[in-house]
PDB file of N, CA and C in Angstrom:
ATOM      1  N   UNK A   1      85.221  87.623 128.314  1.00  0.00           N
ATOM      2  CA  UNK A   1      86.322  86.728 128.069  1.00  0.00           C
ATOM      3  C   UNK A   1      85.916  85.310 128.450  1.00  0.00           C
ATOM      4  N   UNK A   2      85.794  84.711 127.890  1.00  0.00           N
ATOM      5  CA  UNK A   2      86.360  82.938 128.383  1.00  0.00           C
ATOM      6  C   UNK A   2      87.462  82.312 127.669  1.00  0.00           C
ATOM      7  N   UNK A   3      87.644  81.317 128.454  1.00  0.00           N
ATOM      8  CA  UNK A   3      88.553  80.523 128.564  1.00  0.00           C
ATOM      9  C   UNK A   3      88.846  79.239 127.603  1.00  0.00           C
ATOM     10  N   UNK A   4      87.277  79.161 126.592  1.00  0.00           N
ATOM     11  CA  UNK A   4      87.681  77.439 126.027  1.00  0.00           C
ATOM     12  C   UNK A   4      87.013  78.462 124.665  1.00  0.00           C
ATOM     13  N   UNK A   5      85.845  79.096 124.871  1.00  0.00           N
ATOM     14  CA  UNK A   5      85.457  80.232 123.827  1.00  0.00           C
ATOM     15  C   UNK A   5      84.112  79.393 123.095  1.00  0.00           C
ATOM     16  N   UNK A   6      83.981  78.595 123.959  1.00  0.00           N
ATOM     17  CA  UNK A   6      82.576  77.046 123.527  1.00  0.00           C
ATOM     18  C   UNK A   6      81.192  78.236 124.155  1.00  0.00           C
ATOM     19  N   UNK A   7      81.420  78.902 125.344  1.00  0.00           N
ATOM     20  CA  UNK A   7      80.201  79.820 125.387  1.00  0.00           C
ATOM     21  C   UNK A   7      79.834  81.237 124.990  1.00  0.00           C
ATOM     22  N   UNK A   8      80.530  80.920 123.759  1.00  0.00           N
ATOM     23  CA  UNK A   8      80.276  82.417 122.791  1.00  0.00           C
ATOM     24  C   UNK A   8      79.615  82.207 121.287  1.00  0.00           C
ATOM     25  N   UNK A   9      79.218  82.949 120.777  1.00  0.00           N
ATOM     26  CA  UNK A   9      78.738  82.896 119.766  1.00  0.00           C
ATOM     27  C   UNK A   9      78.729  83.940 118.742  1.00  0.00           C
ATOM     28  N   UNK A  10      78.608  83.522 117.555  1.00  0.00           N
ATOM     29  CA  UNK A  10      79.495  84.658 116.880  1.00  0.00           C
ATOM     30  C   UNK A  10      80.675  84.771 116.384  1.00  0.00           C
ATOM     31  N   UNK A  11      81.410  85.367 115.771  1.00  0.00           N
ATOM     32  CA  UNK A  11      82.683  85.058 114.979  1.00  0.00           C
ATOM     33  C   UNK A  11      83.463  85.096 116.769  1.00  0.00           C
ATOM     34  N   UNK A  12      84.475  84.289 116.569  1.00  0.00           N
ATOM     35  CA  UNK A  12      85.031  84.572 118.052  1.00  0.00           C
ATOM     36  C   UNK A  12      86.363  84.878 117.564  1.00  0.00           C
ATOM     37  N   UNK A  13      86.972  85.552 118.655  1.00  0.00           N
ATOM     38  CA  UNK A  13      88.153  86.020 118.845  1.00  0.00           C
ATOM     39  C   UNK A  13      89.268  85.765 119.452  1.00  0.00           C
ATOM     40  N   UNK A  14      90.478  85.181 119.514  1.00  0.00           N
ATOM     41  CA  UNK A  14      91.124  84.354 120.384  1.00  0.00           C
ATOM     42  C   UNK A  14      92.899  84.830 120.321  1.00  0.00           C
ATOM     43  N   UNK A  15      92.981  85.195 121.266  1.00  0.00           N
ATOM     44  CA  UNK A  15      94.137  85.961 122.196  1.00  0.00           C
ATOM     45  C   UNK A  15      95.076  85.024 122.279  1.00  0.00           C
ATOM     46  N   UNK A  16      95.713  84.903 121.298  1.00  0.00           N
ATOM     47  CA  UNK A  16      97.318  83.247 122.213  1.00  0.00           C
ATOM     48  C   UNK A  16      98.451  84.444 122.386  1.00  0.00           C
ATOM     49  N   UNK A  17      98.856  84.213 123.810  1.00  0.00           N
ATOM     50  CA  UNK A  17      99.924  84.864 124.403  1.00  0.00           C
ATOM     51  C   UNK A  17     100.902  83.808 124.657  1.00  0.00           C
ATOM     52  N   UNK A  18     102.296  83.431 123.747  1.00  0.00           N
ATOM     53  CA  UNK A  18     103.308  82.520 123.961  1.00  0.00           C
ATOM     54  C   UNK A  18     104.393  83.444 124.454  1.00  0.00           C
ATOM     55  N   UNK A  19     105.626  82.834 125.529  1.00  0.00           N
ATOM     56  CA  UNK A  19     107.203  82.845 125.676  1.00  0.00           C
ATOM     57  C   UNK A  19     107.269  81.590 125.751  1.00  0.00           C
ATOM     58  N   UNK A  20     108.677  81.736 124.664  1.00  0.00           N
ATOM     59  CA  UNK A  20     109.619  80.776 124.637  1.00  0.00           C
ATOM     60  C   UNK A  20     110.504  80.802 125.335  1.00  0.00           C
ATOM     61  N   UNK A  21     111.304  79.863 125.467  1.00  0.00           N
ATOM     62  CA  UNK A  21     112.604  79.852 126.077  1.00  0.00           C
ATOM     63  C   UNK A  21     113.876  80.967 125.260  1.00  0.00           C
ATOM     64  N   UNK A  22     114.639  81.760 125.797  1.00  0.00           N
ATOM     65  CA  UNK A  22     115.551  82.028 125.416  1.00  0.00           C
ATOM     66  C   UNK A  22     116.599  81.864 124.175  1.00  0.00           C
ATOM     67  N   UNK A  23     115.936  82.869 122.766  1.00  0.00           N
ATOM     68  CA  UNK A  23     116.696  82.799 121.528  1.00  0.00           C
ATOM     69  C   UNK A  23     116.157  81.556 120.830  1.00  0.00           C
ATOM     70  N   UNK A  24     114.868  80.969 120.797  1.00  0.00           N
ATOM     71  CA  UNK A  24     114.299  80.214 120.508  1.00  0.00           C
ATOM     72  C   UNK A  24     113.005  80.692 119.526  1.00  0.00           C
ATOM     73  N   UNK A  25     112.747  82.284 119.951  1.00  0.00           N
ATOM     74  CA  UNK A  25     111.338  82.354 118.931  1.00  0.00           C
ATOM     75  C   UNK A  25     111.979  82.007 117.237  1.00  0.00           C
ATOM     76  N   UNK A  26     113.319  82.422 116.852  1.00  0.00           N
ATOM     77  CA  UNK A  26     113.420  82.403 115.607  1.00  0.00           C
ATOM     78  C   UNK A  26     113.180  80.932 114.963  1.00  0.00           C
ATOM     79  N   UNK A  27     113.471  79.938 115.637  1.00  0.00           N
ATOM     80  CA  UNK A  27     112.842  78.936 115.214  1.00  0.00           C
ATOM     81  C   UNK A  27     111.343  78.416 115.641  1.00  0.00           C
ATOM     82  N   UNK A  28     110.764  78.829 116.413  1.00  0.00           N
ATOM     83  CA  UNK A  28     109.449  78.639 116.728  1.00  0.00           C
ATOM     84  C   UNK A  28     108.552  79.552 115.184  1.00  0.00           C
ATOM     85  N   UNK A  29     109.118  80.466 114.848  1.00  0.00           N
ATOM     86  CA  UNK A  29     108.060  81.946 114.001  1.00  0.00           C
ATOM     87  C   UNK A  29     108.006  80.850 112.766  1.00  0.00           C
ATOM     88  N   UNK A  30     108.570  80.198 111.914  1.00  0.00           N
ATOM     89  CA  UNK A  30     108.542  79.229 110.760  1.00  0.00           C
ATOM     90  C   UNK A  30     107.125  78.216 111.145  1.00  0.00           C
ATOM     91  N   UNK A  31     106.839  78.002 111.936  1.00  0.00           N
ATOM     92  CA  UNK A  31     106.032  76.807 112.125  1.00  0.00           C
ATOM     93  C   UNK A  31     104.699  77.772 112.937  1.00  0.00           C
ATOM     94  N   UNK A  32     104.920  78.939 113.033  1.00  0.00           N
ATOM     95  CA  UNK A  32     103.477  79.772 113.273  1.00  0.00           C
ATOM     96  C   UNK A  32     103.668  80.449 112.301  1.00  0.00           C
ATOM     97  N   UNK A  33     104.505  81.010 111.335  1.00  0.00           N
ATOM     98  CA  UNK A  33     103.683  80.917 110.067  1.00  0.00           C
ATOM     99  C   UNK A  33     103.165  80.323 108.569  1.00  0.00           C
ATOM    100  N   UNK A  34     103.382  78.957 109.322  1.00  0.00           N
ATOM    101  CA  UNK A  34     102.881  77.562 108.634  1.00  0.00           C
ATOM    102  C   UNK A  34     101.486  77.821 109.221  1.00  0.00           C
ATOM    103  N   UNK A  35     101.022  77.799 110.278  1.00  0.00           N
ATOM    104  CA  UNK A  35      99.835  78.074 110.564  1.00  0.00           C
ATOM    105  C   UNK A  35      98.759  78.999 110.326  1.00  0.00           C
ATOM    106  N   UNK A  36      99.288  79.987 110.032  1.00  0.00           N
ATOM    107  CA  UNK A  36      99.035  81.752 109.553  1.00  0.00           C
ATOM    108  C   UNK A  36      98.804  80.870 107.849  1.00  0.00           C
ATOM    109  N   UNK A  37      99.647  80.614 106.560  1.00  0.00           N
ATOM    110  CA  UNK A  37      99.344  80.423 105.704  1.00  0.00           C
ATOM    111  C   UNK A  37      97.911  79.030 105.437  1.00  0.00           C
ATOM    112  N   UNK A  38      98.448  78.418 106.546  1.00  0.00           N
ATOM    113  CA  UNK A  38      97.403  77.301 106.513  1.00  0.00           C
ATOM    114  C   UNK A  38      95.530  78.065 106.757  1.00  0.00           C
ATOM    115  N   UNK A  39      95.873  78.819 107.594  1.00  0.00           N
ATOM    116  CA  UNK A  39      94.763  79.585 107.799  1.00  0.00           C
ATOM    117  C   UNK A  39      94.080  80.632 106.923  1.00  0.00           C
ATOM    118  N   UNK A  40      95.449  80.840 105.723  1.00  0.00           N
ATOM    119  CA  UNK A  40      95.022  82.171 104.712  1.00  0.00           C
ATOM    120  C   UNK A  40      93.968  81.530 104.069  1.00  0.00           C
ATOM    121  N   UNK A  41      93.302  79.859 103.991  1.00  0.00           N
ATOM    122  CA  UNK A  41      92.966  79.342 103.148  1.00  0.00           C
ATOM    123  C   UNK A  41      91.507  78.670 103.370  1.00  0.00           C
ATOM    124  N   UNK A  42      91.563  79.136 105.023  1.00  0.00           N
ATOM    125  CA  UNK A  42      90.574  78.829 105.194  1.00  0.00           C
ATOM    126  C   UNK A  42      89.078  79.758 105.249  1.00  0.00           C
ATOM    127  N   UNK A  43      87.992  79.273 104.828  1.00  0.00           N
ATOM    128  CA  UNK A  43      87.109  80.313 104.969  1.00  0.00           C
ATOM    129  C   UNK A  43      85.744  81.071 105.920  1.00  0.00           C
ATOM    130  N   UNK A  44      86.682  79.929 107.246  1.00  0.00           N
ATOM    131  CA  UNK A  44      85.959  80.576 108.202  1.00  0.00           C
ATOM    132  C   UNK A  44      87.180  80.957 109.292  1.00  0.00           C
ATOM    133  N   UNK A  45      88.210  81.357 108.694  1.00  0.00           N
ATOM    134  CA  UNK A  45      89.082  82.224 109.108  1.00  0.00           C
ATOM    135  C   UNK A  45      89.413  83.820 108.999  1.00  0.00           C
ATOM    136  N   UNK A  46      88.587  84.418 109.653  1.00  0.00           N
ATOM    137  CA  UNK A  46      88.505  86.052 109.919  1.00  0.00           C
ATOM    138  C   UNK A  46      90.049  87.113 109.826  1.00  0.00           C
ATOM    139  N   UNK A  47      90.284  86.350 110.969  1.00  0.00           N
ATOM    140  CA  UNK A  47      92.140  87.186 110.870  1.00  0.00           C
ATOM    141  C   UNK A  47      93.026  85.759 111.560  1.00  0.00           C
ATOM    142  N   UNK A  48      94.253  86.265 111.049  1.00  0.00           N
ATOM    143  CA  UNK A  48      94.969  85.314 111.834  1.00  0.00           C
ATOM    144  C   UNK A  48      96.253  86.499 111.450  1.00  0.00           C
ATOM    145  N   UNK A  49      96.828  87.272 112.769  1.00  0.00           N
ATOM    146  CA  UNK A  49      98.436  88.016 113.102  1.00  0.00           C
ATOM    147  C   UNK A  49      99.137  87.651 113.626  1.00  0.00           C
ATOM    148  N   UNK A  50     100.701  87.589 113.363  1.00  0.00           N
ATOM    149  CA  UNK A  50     101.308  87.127 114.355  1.00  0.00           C
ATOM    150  C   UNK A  50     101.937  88.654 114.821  1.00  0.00           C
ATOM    151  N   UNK A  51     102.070  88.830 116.020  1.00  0.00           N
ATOM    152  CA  UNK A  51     102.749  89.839 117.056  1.00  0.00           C
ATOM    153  C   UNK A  51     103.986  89.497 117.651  1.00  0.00           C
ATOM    154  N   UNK A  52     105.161  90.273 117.400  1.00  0.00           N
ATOM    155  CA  UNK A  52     106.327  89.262 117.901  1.00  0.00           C
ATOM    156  C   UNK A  52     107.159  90.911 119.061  1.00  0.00           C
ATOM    157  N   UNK A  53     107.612  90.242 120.196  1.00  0.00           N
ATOM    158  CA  UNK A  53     108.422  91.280 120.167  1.00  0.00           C
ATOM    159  C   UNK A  53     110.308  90.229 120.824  1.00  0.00           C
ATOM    160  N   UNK A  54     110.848  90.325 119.630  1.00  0.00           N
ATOM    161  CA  UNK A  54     111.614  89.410 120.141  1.00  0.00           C
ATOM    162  C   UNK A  54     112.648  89.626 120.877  1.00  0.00           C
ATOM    163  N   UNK A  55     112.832  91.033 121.726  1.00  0.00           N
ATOM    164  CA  UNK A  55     113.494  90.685 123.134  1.00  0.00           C
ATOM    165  C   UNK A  55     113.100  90.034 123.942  1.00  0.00           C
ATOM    166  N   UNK A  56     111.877  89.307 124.305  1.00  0.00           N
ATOM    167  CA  UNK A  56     111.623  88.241 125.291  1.00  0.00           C
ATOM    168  C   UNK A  56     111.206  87.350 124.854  1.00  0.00           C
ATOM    169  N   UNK A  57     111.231  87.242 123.460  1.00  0.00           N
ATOM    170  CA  UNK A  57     111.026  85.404 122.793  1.00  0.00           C
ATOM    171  C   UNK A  57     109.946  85.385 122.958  1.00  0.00           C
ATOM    172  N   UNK A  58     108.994  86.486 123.081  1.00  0.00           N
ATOM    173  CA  UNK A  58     107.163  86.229 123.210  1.00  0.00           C
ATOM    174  C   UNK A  58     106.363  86.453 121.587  1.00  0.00           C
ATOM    175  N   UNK A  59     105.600  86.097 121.346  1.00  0.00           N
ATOM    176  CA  UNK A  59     104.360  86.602 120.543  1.00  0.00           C
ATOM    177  C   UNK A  59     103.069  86.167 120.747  1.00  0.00           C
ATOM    178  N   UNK A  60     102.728  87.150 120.185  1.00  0.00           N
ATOM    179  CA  UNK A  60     101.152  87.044 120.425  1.00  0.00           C
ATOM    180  C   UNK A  60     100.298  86.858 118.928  1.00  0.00           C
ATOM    181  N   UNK A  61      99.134  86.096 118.959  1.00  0.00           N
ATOM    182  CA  UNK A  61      98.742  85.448 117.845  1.00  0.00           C
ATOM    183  C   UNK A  61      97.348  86.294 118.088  1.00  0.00           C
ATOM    184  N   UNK A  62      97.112  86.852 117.194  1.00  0.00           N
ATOM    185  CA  UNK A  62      95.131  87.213 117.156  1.00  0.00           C
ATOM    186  C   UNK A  62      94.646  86.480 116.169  1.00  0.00           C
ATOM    187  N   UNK A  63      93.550  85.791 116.393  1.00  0.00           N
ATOM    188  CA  UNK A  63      92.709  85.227 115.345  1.00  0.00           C
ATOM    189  C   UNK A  63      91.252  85.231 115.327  1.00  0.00           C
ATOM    190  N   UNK A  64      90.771  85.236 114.395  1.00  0.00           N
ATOM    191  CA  UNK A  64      89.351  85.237 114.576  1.00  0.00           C
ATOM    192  C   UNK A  64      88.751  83.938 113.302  1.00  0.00           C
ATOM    193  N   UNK A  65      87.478  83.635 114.415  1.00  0.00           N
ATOM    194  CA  UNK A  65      86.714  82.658 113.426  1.00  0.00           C
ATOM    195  C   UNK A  65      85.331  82.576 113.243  1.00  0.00           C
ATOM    196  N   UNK A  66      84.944  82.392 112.569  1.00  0.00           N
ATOM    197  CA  UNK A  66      83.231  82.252 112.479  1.00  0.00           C
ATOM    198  C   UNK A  66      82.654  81.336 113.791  1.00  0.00           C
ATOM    199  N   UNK A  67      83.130  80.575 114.483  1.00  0.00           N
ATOM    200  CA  UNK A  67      82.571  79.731 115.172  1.00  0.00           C
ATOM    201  C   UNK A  67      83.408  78.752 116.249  1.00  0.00           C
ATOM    202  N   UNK A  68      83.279  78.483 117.172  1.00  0.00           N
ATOM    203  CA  UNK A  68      84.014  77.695 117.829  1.00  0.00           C
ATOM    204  C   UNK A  68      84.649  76.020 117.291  1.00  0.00           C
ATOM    205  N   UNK A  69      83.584  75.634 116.011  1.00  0.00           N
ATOM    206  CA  UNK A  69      84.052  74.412 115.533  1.00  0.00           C
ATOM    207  C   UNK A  69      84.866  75.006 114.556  1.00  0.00           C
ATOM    208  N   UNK A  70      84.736  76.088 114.177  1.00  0.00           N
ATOM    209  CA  UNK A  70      85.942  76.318 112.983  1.00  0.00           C
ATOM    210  C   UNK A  70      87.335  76.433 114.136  1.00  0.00           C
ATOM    211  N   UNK A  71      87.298  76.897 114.944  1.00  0.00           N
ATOM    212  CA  UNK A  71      88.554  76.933 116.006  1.00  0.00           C
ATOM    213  C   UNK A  71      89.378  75.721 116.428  1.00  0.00           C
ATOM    214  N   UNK A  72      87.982  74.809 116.794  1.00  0.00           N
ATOM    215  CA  UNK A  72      88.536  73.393 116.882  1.00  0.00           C
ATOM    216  C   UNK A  72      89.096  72.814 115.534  1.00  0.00           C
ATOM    217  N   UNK A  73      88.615  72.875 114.480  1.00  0.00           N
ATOM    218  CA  UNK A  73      89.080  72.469 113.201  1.00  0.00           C
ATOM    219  C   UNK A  73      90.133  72.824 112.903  1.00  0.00           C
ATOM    220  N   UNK A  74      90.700  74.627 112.956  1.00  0.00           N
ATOM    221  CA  UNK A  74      92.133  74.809 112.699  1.00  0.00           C
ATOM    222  C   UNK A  74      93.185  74.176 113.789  1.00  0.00           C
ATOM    223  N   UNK A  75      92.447  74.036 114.762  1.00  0.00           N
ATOM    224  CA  UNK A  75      93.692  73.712 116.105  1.00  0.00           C
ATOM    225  C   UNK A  75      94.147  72.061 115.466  1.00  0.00           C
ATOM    226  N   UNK A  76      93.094  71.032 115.014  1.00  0.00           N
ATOM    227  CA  UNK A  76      93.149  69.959 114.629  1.00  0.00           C
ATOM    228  C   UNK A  76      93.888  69.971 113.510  1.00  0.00           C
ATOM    229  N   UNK A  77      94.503  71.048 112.510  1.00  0.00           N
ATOM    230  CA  UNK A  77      94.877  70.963 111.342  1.00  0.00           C
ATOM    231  C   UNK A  77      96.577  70.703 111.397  1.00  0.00           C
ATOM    232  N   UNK A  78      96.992  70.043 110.304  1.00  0.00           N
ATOM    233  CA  UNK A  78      98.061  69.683 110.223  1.00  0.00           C
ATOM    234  C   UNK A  78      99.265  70.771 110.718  1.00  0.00           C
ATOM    235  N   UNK A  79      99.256  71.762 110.078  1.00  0.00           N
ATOM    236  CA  UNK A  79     100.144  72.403 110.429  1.00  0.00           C
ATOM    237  C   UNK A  79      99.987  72.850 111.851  1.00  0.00           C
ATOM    238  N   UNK A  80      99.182  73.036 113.131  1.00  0.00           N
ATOM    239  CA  UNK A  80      98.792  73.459 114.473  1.00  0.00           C
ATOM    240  C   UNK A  80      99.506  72.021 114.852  1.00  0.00           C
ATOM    241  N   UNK A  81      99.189  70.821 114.694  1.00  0.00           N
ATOM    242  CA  UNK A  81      99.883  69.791 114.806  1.00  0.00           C
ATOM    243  C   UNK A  81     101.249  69.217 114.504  1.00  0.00           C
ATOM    244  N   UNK A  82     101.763  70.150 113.896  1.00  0.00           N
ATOM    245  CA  UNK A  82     103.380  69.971 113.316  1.00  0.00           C
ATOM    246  C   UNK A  82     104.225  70.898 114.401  1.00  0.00           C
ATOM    247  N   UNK A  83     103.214  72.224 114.481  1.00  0.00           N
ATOM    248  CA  UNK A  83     104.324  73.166 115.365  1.00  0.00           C
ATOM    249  C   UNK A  83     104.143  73.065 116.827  1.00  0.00           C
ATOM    250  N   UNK A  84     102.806  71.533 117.423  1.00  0.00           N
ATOM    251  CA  UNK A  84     103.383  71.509 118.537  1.00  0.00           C
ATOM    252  C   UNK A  84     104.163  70.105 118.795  1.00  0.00           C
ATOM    253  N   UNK A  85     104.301  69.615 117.715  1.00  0.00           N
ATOM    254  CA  UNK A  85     105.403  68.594 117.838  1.00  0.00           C
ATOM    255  C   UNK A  85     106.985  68.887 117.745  1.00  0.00           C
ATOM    256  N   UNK A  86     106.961  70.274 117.243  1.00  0.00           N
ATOM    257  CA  UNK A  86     108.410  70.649 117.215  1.00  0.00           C
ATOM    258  C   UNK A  86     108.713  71.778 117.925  1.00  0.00           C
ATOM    259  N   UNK A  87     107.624  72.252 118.606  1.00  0.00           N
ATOM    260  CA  UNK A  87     107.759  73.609 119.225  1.00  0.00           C
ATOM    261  C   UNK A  87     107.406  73.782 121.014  1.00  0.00           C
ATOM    262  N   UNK A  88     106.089  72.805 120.941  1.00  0.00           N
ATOM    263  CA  UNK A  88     106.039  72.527 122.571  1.00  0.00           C
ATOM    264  C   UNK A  88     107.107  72.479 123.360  1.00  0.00           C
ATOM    265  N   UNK A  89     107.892  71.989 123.102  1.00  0.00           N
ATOM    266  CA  UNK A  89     109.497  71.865 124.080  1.00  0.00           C
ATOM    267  C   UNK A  89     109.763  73.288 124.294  1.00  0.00           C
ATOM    268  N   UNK A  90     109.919  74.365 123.293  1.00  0.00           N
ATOM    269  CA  UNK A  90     110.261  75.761 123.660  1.00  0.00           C
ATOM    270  C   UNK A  90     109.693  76.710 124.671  1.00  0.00           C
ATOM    271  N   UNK A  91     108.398  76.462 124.977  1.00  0.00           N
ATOM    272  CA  UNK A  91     107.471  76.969 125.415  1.00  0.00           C
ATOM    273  C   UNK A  91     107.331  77.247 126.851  1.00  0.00           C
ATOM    274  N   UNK A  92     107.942  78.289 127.435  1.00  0.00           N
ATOM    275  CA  UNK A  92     107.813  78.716 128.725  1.00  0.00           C
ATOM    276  C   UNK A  92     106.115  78.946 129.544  1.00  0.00           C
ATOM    277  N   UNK A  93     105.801  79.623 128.960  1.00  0.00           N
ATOM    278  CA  UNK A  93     104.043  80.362 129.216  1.00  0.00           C
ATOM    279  C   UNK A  93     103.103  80.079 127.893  1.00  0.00           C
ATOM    280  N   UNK A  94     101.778  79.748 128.120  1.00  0.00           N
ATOM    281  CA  UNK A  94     100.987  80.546 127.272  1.00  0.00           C
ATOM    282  C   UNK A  94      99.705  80.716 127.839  1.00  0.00           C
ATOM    283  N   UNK A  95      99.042  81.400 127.185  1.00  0.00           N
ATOM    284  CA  UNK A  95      97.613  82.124 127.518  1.00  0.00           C
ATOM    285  C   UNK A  95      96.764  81.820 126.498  1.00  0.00           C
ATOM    286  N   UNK A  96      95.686  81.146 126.588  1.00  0.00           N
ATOM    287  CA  UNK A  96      94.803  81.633 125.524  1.00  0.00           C
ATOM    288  C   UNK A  96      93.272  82.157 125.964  1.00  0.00           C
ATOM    289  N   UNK A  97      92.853  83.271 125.597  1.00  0.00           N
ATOM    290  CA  UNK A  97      91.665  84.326 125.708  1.00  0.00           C
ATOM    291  C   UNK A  97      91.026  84.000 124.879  1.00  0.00           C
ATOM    292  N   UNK A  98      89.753  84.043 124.753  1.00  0.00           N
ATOM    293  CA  UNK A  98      88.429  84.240 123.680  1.00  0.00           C
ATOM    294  C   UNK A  98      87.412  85.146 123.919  1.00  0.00           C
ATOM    295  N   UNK A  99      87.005  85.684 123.171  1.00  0.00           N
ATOM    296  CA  UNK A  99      86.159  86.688 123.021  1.00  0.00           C
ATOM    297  C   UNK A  99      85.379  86.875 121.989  1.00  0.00           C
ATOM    298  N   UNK A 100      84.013  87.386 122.231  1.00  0.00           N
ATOM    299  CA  UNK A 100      83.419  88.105 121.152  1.00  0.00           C
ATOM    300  C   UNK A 100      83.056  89.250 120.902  1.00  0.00           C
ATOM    301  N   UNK A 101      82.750  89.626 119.712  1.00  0.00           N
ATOM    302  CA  UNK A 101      82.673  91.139 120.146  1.00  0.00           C
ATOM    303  C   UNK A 101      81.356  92.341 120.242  1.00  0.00           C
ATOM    304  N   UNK A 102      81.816  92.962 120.547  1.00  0.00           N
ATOM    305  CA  UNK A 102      80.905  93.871 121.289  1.00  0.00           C
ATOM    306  C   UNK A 102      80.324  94.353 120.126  1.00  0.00           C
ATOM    307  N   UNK A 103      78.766  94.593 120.547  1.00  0.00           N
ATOM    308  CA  UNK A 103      78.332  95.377 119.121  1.00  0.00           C
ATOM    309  C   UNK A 103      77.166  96.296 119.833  1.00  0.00           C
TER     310      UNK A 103
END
């Protein structure tokens, strides 16, 4: 596991664990899956899921990428930039994990 996912190599793998505030994911899920479609398009985008369980306003995002600059590139992309201008405020916790994988 690390933490920024800069000392891995290899398609990497990256764990976002969000809670929101209270009755808030339903408007947070529109603007992560602005991000999810933004990502259908990209082609060093492996997976991108969203995981929701919305009795505690949490989800969890898996994604995978060819490379740590493709990671930085989607985080830089418009839509990653739209949903934390309208969504950061909601945001109780998050986590983010990276990994690669085992072979």
């Amino acid at each position: 596991m690390s933490t920024t996912g800069a000392d891995l190599e290899g398609d990497i793998h990256m764990l976002a664990t969000i809670k929101y505030l209270p009755s808030t994911l339903p408007l947070v899920l529109p603007y992560v899956r602005a991000i999810q479609e933004e990502s259908s398009t990209d082609p060093n985008c492996v997976r991108y899921e969203i995981l929701v369980y919305p009795p505690t306003d949490s989800l969890v995002v898996v994604e995978s990428y060819k490379s740590k600059a493709a990671i930085d590139a989607h985080i830089a992309g418009p839509a990653h930039t739209k949903y934390w201008e309208e969504c950061e405020k909601y945001i109780v916790e998050k986590d983010w994990k990276f990994y690669s994988k085992y072979s």
